[in-house]
Each structure stands twice: as structure tokens, then as C-alpha cells.
Protein backbone atom coordinates (compact mmCIF):
# COMPACT_ATOMS: atom_id res chain seq x y z
CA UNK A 1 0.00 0.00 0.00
CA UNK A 2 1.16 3.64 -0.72
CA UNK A 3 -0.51 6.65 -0.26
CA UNK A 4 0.27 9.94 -1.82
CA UNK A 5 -0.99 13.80 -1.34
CA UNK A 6 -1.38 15.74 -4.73
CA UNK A 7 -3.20 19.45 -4.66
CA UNK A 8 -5.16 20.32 -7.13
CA UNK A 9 -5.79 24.10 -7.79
CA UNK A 10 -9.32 24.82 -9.78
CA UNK A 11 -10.36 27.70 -12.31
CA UNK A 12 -11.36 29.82 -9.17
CA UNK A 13 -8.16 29.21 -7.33
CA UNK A 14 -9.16 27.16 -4.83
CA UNK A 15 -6.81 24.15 -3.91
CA UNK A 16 -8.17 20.92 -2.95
CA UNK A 17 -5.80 17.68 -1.68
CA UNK A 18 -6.35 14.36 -2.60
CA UNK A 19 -4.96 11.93 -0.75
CA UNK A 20 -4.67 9.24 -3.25
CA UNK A 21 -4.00 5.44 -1.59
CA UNK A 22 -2.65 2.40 -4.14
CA UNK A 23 -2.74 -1.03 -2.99
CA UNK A 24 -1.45 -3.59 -5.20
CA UNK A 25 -1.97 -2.67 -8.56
CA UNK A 26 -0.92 0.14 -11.14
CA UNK A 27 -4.17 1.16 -12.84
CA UNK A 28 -6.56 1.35 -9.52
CA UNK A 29 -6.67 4.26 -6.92
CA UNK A 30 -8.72 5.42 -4.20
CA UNK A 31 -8.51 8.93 -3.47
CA UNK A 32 -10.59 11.54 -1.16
CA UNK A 33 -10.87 15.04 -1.59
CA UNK A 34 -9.91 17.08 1.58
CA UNK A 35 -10.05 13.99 3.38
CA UNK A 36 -13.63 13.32 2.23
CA UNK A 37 -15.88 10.37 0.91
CA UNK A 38 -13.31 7.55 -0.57
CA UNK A 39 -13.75 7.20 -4.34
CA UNK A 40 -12.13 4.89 -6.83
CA UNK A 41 -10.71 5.08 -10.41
CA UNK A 42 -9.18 2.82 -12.70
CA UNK A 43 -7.34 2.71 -15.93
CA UNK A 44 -9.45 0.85 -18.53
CA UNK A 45 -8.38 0.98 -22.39
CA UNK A 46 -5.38 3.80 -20.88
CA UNK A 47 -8.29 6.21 -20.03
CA UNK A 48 -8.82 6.85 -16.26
CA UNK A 49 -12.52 6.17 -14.88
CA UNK A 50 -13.97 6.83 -11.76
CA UNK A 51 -15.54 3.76 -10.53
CA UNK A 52 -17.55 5.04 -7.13
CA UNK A 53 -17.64 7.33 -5.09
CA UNK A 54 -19.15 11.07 -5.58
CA UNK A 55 -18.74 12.23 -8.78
CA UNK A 56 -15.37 13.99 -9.91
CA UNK A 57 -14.75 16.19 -12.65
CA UNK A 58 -13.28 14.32 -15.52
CA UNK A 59 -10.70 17.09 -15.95
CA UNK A 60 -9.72 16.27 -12.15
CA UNK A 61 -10.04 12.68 -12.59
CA UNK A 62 -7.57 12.71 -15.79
CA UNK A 63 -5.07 15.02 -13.32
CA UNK A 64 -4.92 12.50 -10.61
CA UNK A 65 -4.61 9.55 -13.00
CA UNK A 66 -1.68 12.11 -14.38
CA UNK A 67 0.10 11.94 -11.24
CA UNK A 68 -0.12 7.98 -10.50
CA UNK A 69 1.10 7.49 -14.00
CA UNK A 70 4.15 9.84 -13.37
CA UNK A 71 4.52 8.28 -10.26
CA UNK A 72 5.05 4.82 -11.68
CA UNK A 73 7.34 5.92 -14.30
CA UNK A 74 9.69 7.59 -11.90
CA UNK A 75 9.42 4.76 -9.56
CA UNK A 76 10.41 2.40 -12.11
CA UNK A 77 13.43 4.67 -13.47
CA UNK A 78 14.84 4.73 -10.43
CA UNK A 79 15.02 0.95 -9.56
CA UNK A 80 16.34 0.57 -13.01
């Protein structure tokens, strides 16, 4: 398990935190905003999708699935 912190800034400048937790696998997340209700995405066909939780913004969604996929590629650069 891992668990991250990215901050998001919107339109109107106001930052929310996710705190994003990955268990096992690469291409599912949970993630709360502010420390709110737990939701869940997933990579299907390379395309991040939220999969419950309240609804997110698809151009929030796509950020956070951003981050975990820069996230992996760095980790895996450096244990190369």
C-alpha cells in the first residue's frame, strides 16, 4: 500500500488535496478530496474512470490519474 498527497488548484483558485491510496496494482486508486468520501478510479483501455464514489470532474479525474502514472514511471526509473 502507498498513499500519496497531490493538490489540485481549480479555475477559481481554490486548492483541494487528494490523498490518493494504491494497494497492489498500477491502474486502480482510491482517493478523497480534503479527506472526504473515498472514491475509486481505474485505468481501462489507458483512459482513467472513476468507478464510485461522488462524482469527480473528468478534468480532475484525468489530473490525478496524471500523477499515478508519473509516479510509476519515476518509480520504475529509479530501480532501473
Amino acid at each position: 500500500m502507498e498513499e500519496l498527497a497531490y493538490t489540485f488548484k481549480d479555475k477559481k483558485g481554490a486548492e483541494i488535496t487528494y490523498t490518493i491510496v494504491e494497494y497492489a496494482s498500477e491502474d486502480i486508486f482510491d482517493f478523497m478530496p480534503n479527506g472526504g468520501t473515498v472514491c475509486r478510479a481505474q485505468k481501462q483501455d489507458g483512459k482513467w474512470v472513476q468507478l464510485s464514489g461522488a462524482d469527480t470532474g473528468p478534468e480532475i479525474l484525468q489530473e490525478l490519474g496524471g500523477f499515478m502514472d508519473r509516479h510509476h514511471r519515476q518509480q520504475k526509473q529509479g530501480n532501473q
